[in-house]
Protein backbone atom coordinates (compact mmCIF):
# COMPACT_ATOMS: atom_id res chain seq x y z
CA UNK A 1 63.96 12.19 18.07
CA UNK A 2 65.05 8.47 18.55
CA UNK A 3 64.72 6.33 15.39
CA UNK A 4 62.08 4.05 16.78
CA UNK A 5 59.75 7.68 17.27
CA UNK A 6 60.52 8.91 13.32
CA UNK A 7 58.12 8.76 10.92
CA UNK A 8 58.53 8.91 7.12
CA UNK A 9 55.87 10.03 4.95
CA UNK A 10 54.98 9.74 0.96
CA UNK A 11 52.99 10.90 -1.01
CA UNK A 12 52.71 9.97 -5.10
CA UNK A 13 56.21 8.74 -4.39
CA UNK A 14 57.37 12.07 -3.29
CA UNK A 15 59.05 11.17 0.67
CA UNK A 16 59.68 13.54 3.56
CA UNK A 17 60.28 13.06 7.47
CA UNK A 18 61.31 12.17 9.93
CA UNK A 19 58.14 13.18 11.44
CA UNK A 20 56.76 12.07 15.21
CA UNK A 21 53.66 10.42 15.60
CA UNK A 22 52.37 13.57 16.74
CA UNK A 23 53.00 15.47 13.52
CA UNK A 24 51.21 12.60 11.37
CA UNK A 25 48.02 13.17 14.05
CA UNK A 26 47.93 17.21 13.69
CA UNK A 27 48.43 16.39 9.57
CA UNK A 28 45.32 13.98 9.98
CA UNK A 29 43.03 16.41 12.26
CA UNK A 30 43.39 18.45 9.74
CA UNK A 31 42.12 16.84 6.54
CA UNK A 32 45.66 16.62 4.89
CA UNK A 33 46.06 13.53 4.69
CA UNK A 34 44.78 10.90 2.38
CA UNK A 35 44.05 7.70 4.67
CA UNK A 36 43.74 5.55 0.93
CA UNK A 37 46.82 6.91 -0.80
CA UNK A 38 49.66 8.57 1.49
CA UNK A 39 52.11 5.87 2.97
CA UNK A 40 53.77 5.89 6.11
CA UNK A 41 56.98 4.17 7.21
CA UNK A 42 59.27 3.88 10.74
CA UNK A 43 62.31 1.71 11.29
CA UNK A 44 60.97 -1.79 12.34
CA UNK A 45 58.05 -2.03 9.84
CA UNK A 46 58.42 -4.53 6.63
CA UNK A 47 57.06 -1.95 4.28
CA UNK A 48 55.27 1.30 3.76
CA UNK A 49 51.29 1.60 5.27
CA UNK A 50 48.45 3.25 4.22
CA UNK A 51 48.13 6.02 6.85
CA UNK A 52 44.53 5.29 7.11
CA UNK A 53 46.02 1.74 8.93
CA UNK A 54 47.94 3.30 11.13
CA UNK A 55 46.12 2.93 14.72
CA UNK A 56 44.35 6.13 16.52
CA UNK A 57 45.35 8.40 13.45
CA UNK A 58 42.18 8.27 12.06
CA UNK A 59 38.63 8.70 13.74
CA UNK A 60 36.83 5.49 13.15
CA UNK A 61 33.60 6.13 11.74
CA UNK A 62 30.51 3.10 11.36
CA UNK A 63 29.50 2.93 7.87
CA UNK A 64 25.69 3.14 8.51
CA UNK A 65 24.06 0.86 5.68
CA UNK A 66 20.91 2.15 4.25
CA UNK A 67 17.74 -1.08 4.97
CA UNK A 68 18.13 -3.47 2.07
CA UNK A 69 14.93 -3.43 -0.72
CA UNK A 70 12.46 -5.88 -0.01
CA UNK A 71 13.06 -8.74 -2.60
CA UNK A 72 10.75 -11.47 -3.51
CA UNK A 73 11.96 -14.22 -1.25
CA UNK A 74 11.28 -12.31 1.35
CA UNK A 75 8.06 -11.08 1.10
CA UNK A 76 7.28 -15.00 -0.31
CA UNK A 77 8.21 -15.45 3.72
CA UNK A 78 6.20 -12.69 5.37
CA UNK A 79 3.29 -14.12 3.00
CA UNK A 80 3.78 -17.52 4.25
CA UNK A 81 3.19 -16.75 7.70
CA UNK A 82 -0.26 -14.83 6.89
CA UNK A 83 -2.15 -11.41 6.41
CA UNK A 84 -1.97 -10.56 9.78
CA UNK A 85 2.19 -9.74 9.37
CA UNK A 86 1.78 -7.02 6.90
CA UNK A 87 1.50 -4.19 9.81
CA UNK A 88 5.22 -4.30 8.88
CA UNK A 89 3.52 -1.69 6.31
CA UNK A 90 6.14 -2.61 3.38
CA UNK A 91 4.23 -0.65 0.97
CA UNK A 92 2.01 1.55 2.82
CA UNK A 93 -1.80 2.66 1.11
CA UNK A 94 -4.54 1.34 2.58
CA UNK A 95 -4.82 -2.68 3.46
CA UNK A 96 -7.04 -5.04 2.11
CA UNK A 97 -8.94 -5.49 5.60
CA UNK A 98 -9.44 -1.42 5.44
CA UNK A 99 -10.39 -1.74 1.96
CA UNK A 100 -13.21 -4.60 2.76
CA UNK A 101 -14.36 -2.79 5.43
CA UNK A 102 -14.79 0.71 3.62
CA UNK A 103 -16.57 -0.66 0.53
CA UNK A 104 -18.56 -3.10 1.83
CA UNK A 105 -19.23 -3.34 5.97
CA UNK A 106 -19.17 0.61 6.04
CA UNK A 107 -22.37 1.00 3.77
CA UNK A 108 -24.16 -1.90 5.04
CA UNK A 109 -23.51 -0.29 8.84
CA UNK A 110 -24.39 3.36 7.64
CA UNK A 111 -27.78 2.14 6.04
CA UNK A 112 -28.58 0.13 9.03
CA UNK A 113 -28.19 3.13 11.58
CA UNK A 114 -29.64 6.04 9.43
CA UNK A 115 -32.98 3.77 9.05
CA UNK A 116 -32.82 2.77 13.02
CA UNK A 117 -32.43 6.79 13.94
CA UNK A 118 -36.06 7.13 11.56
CA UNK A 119 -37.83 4.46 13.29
CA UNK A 120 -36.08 4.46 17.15
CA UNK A 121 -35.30 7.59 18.03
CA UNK A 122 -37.68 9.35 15.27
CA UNK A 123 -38.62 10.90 18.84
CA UNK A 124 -35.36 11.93 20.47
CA UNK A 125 -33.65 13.37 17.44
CA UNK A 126 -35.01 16.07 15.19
CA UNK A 127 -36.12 14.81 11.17
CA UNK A 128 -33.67 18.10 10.75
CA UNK A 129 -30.83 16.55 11.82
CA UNK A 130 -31.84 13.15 10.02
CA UNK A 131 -32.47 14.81 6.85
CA UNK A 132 -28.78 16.48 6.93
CA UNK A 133 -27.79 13.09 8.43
CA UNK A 134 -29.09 11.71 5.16
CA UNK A 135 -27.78 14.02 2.67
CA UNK A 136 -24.33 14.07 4.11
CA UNK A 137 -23.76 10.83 5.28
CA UNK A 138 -22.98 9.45 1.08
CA UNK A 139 -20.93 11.79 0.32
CA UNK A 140 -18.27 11.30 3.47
CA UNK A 141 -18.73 7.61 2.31
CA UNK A 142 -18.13 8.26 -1.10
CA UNK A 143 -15.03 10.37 -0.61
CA UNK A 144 -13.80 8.03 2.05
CA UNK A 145 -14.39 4.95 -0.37
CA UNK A 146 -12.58 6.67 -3.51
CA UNK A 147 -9.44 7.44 -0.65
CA UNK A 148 -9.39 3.98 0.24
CA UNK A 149 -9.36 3.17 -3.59
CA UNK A 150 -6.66 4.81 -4.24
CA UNK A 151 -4.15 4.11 -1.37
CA UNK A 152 -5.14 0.41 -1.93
CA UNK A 153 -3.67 0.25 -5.25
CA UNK A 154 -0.53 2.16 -3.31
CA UNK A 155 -0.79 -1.05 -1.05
CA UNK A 156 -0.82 -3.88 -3.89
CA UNK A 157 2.50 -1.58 -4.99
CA UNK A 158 0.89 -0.61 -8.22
CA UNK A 159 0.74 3.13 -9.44
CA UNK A 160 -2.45 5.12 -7.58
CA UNK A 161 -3.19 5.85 -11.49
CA UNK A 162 -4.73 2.27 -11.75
CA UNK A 163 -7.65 3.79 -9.85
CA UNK A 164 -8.85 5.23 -12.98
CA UNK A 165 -9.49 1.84 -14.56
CA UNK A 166 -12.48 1.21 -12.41
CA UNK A 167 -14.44 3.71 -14.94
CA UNK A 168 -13.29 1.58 -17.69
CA UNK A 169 -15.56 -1.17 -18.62
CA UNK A 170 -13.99 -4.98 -18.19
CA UNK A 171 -10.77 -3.51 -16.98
CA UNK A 172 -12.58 -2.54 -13.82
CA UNK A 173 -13.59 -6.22 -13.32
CA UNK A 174 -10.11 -6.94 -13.01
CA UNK A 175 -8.80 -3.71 -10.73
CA UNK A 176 -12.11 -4.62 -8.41
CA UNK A 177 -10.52 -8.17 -8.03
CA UNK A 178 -6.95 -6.93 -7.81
CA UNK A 179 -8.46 -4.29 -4.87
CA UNK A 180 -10.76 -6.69 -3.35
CA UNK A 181 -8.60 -10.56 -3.04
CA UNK A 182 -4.88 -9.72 -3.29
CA UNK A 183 -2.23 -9.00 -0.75
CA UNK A 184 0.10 -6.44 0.26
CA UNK A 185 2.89 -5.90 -2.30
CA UNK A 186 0.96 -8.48 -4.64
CA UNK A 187 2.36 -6.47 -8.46
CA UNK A 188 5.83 -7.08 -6.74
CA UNK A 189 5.70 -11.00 -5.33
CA UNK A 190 3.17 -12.63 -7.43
CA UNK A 191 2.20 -14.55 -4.32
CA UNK A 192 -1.51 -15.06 -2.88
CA UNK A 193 -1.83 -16.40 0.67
CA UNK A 194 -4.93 -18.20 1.58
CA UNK A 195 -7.28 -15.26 2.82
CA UNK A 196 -6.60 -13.95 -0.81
CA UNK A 197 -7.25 -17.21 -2.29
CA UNK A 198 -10.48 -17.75 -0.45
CA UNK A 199 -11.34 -14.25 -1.57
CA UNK A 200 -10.53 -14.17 -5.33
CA UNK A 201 -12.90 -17.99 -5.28
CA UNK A 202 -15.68 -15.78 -3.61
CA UNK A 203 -15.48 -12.77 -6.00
CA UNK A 204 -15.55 -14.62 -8.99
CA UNK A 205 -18.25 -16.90 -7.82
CA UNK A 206 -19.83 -13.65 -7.24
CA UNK A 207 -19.01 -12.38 -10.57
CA UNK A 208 -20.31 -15.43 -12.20
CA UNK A 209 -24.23 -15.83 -10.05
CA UNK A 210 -24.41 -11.97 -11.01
CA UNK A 211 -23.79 -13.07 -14.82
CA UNK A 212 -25.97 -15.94 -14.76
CA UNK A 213 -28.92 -13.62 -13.22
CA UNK A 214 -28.17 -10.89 -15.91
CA UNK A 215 -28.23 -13.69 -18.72
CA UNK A 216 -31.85 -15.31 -17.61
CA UNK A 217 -33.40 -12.38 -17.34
CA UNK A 218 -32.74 -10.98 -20.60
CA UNK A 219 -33.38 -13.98 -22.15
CA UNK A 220 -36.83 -14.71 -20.18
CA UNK A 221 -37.92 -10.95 -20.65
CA UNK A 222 -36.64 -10.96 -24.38
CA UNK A 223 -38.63 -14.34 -25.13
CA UNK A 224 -42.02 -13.18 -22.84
CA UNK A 225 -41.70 -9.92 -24.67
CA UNK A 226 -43.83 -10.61 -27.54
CA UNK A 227 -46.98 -12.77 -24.90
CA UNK A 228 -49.89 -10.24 -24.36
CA UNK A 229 -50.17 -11.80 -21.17
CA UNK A 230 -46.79 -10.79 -20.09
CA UNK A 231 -47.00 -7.58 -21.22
CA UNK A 232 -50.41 -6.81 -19.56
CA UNK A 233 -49.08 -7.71 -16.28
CA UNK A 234 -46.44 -5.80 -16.55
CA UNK A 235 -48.63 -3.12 -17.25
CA UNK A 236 -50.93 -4.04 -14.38
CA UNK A 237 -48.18 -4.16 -12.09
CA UNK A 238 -46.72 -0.55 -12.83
CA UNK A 239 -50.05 0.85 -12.72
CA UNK A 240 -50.17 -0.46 -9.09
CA UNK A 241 -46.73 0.31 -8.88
CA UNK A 242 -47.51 3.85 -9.72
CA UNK A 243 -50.88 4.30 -7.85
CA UNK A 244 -48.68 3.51 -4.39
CA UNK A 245 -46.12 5.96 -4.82
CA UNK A 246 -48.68 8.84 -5.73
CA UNK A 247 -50.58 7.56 -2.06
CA UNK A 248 -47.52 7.49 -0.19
CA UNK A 249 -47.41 10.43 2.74
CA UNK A 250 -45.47 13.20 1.64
């Protein structure tokens, strides 16, 4: 072995060799050597190496990073460029176009076709069908409207448990407009973009008419309460109300 082709090795300050190059590989390939800690040396170098420096001793392996967490300042970004960028599905659960859709469209478009199926094609399909049509028809909307409750909550990155508070009064006032105006990831970012906007001014507009109605007719019925007038046409007009329903075909 020439000097140039002898290898010294230490470990812990413990040295042995000469070794080839070929003896430091076989040591390698087989796990018993420590690429961090055990140095190397030949005549020519300055100083001792770690042997995990020394070329083609080692396999090189890419350190495959796991995808960074989304942070604020970028989800501030995928917010600035609108709703329609959240098929990146950050958070998963159901979006708020879904969640429109199920609770409001959905119901709307169901009551439309059941009563067109009674009055167009009262002669084509069977009042059977219609009637199971009828009976079934809510509850596959009402299971697919809690679902969609529940995932959206998943979508606004909050805990599917907030669900619950739309049985609690008040507090479902404010999961209905968390469900119904926010964006994607919105418990994370704190950041509205201008659909959401638009739609949190329409709910609470909504909110507010609904209020106002509430409020002037207690207060009209409460103060026309005590008028015999009043009170006689109410009773004339569920008397009428009554005689209708009992003439109705069965």
């Amino acid at each position: 072995m020439s000097s140039g082709d002898a290898w010294y090795f230490s470990r812990d300050g413990q040295q042995s060799g000469p070794l080839t190059y070929a003896d430091l590989k076989e040591k390698a390939d087989e796990g018993l050597l420590k690429p961090r800690t055990d140095l190397a040396w030949k005549e020519g170098m300055t100083d001792w190496v770690q042997v995990g420096q020394i070329d083609g001793l080692f396999e090189r392996r890419e350190v495959v990073l796991p995808p960074p967490e989304p942070d604020a300042a970028s989800l501030e970004a995928v917010l600035t460029e609108g709703d329609s960028q959240y098929g990146l599905g950050t958070f998963g659960g159901c979006r708020r176009r879904s969640f429109i859709f199920v609770h409001l469209i959905l119901p709307a478009l169901l009551g439309f076709l059941l009563a067109a199926a009674r009055t167009s094609f009262a002669g084509v399909v069977s009042p059977e069908i219609l009637d199971q049509a009828e009976k079934f028809a809510p509850v596959v909307l009402l299971i697919l409207m809690v679902y969609t409750g529940i995932q959206r909550f998943a979508n606004l990155g909050m805990s599917r448990w907030w669900y619950l508070g739309h049985l609690v009064p008040f507090l479902s006032i404010w999961t209905t407009y968390r469900s119904f105006a926010c964006p994607e990831g919105y418990a994370v970012h704190k950041q509205m973009d201008g659909i959401g906007i638009f739609l949190a001014i329409l709910y609470w507009l909504s909110l507010l008419a609904v209020i106002a109605i509430i409020t002037i007719f207690i207060a009209v019925a409460g103060g026309a309460a005590g008028s015999p007038e009043v009170q006689q046409q109410l009773k004339d007009f569920m008397e009428q109300l009554q005689t209708q329903t009992q003439a109705a075909p069965k």
